[in-house]
N, C-alpha and C. Protein backbone atom coordinates (compact mmCIF):
# COMPACT_ATOMS: atom_id res chain seq x y z
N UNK A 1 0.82 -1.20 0.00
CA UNK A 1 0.00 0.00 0.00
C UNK A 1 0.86 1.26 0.00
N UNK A 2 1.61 1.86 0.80
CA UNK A 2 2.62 2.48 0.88
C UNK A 2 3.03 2.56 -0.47
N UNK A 3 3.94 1.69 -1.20
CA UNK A 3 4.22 2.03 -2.28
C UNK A 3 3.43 2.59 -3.61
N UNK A 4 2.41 2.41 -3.57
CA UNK A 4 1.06 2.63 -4.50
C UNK A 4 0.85 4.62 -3.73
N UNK A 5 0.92 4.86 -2.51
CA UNK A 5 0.87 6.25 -2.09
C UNK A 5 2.05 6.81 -2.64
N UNK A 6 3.26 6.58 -1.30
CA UNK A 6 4.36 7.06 -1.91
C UNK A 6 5.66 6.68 -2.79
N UNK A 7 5.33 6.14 -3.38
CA UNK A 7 6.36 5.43 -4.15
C UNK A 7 7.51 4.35 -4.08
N UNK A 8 8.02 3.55 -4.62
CA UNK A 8 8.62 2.63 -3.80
C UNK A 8 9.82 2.46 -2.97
N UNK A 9 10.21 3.81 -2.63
CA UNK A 9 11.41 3.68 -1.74
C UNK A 9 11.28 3.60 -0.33
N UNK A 10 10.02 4.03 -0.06
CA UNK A 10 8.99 4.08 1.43
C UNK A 10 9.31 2.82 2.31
N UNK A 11 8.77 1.82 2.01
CA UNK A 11 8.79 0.84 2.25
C UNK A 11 10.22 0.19 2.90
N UNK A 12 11.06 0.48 1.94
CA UNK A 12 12.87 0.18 2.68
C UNK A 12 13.18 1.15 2.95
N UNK A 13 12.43 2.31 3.58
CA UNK A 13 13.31 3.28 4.24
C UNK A 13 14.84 3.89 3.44
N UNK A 14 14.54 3.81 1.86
CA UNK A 14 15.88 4.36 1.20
C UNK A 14 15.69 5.89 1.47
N UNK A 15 16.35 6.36 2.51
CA UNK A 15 16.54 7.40 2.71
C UNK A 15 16.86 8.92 1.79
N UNK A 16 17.97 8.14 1.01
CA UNK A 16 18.98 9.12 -0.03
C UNK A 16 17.55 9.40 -1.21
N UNK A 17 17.26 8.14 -1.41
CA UNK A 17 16.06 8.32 -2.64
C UNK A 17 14.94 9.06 -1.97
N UNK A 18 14.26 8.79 -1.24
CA UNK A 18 13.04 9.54 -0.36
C UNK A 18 13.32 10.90 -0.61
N UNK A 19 14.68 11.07 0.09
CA UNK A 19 14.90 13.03 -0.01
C UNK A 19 15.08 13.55 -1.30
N UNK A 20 15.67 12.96 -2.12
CA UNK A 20 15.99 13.50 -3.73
C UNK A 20 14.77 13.14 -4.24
N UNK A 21 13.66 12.42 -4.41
CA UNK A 21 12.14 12.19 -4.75
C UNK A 21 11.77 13.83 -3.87
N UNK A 22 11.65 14.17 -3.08
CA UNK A 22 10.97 15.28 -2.26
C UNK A 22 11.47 16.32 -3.02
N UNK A 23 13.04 16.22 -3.10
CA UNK A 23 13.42 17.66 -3.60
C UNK A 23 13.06 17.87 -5.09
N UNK A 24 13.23 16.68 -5.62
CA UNK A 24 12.37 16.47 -7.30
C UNK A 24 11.21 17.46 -7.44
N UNK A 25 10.53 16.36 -6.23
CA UNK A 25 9.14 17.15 -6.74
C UNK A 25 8.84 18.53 -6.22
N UNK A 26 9.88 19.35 -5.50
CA UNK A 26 9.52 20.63 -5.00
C UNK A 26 9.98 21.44 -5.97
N UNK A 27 11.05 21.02 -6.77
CA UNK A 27 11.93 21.55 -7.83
C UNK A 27 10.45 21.48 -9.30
N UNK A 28 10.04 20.57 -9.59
CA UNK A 28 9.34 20.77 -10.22
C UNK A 28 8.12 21.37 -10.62
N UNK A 29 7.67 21.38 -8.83
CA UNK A 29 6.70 22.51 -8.37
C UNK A 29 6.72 24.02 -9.17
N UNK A 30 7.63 24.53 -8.99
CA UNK A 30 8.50 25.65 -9.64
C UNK A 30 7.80 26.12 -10.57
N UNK A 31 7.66 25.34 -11.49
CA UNK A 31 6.99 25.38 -12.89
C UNK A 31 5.68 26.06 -12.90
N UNK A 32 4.90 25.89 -12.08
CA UNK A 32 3.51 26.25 -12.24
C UNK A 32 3.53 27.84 -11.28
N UNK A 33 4.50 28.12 -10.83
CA UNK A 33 4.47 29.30 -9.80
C UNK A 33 4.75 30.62 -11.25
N UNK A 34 5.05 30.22 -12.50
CA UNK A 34 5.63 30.89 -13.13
C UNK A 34 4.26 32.15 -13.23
N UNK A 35 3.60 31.81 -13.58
CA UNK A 35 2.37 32.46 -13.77
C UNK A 35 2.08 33.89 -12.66
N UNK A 36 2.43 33.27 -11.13
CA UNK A 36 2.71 34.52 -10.61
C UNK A 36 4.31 35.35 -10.73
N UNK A 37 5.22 34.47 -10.27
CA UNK A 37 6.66 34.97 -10.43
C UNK A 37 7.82 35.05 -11.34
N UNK A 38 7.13 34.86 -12.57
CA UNK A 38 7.68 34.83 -13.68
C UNK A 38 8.55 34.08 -13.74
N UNK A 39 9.49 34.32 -14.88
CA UNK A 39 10.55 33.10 -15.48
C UNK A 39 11.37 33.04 -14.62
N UNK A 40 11.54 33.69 -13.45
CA UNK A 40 12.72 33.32 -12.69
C UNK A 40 12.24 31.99 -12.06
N UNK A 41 11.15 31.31 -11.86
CA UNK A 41 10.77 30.23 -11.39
C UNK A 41 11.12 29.44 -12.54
N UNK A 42 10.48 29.61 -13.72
CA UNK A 42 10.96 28.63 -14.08
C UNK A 42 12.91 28.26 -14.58
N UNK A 43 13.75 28.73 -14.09
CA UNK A 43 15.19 29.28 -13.91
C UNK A 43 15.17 28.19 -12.54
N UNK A 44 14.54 28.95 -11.43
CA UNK A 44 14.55 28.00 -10.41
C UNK A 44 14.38 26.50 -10.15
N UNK A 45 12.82 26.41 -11.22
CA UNK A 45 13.05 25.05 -11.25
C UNK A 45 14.29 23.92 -12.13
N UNK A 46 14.34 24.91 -13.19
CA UNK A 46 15.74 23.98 -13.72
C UNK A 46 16.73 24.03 -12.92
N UNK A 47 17.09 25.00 -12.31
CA UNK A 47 18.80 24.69 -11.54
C UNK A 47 18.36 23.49 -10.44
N UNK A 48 17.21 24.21 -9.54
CA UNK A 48 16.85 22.68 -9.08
C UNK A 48 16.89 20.96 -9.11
N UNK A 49 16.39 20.98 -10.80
CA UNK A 49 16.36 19.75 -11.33
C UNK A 49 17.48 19.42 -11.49
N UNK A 50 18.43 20.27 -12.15
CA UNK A 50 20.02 19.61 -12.26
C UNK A 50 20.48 19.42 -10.91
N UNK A 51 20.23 20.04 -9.77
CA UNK A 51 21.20 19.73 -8.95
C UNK A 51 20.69 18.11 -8.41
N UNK A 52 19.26 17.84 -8.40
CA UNK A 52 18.64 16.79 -8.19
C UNK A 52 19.22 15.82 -8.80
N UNK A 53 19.45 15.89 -9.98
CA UNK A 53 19.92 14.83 -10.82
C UNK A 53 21.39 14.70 -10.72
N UNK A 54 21.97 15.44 -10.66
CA UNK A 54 23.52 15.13 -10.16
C UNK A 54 23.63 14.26 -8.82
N UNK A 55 22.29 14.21 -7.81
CA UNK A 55 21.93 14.00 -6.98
C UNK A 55 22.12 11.82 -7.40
N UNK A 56 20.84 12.15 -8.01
CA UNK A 56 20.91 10.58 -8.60
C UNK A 56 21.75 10.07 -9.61
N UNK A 57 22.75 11.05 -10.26
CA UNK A 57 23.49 10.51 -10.90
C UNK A 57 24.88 9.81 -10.33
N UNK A 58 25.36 10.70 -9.23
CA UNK A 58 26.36 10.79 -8.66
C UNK A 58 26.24 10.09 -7.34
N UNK A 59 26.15 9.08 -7.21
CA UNK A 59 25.97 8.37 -5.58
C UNK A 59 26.63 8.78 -4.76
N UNK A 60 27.98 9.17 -5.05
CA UNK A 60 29.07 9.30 -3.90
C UNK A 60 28.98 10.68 -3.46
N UNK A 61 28.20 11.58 -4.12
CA UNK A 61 27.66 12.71 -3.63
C UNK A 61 26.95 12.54 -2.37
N UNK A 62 27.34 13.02 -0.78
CA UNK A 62 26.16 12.99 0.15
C UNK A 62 24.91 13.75 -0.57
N UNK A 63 23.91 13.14 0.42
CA UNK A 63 22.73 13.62 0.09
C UNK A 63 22.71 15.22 1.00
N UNK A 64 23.44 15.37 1.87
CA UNK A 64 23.79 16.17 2.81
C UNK A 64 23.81 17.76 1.98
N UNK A 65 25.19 17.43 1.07
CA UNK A 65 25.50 18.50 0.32
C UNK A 65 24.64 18.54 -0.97
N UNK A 66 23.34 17.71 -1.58
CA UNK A 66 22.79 17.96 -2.42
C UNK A 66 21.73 18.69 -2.07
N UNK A 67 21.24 18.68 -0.94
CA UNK A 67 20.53 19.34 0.19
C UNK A 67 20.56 20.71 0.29
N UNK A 68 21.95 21.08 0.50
CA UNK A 68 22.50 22.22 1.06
C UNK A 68 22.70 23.09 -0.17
N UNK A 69 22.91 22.21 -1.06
CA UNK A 69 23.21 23.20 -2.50
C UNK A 69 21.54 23.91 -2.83
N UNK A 70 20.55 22.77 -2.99
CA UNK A 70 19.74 23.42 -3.39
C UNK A 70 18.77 24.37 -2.64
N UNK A 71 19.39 24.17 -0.75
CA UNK A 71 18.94 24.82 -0.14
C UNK A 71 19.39 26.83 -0.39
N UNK A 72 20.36 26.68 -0.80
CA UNK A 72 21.06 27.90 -0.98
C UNK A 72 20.69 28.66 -2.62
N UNK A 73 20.42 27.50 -3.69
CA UNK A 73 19.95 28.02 -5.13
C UNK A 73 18.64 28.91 -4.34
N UNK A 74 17.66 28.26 -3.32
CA UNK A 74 16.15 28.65 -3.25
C UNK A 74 16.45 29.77 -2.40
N UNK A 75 17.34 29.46 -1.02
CA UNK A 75 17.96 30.94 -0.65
C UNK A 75 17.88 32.33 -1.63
N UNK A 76 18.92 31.98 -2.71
CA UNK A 76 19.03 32.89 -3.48
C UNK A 76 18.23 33.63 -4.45
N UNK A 77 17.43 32.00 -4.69
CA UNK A 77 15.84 33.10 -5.41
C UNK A 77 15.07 33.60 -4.93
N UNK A 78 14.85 33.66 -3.36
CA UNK A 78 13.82 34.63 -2.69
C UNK A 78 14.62 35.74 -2.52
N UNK A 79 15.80 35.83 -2.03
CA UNK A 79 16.29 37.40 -1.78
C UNK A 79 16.18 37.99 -2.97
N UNK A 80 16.43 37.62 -4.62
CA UNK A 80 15.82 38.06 -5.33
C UNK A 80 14.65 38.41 -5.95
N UNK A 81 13.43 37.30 -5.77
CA UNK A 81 12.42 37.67 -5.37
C UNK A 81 11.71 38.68 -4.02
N UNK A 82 12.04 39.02 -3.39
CA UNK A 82 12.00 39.91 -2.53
C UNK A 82 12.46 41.41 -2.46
N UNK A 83 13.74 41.61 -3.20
CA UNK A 83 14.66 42.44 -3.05
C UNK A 83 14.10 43.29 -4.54
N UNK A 84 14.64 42.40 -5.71
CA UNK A 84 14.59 43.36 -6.72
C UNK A 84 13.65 42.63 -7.77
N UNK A 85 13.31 41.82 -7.86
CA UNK A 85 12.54 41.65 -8.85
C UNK A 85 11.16 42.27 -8.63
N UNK A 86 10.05 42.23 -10.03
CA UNK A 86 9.38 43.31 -10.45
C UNK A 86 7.62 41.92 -10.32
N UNK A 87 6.41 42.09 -10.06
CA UNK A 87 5.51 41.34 -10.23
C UNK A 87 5.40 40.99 -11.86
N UNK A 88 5.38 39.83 -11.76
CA UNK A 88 4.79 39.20 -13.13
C UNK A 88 4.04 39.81 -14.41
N UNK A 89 4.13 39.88 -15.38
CA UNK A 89 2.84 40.74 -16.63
C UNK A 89 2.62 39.85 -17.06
N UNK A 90 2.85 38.78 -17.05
CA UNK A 90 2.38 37.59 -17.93
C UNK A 90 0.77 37.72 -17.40
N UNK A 91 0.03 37.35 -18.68
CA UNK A 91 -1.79 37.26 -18.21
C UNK A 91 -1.74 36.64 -18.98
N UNK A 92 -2.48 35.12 -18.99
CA UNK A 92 -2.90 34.23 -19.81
C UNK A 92 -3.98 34.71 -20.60
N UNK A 93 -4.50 34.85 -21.54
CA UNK A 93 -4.83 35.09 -22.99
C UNK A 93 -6.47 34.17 -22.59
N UNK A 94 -6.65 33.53 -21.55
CA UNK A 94 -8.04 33.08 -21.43
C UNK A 94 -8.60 34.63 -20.42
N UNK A 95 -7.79 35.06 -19.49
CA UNK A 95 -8.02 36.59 -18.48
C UNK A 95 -8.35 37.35 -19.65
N UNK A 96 -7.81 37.51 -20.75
CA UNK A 96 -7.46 38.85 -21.37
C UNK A 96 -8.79 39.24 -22.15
């Protein structure tokens, strides 16, 4: 059952996979935020995804520092989101 919810690493407690599955899917999240915060999300979500995947590409990488990297990419896009970037103009063409 578990695996049918969350996928099959649940079950054996694969730790390394569990967290890089989480950060996957927060990284991919990204994508749909574009609409309010423009392309810098979607920017965000790609650096995300690569670091994810270096994640699963690279085993001997801790999961520690794949963590920490992408904790610091998302760091860096809110102080820019916050600081200097401008609200979105994108309006989908169904609003308009």
């Amino acid at each position: 059952m578990h695996s049918c919810i969350a996928g099959p690493f649940i079950p054996g407690w694969h730790w390394r996979q569990i967290w890089l599955g989480v950060l996957m899917a927060t990284s991919i999240h990204f994508f749909l935020w574009f609409f309010v915060h423009g392309w810098s999300m979607v920017v965000l979500g790609i650096v995300c995804m690569v670091i994810v995947t270096m994640g699963y590409i690279f085993t001997g990488i801790p999961v520690s520092v794949i963590c920490i990297a992408d904790a610091m990419v998302k760091l860096i896009c809110g102080i820019y989101l916050l600081f200097i970037a401008k609200p979105s103009k994108y309006i989908p063409n169904v609003i308009k």
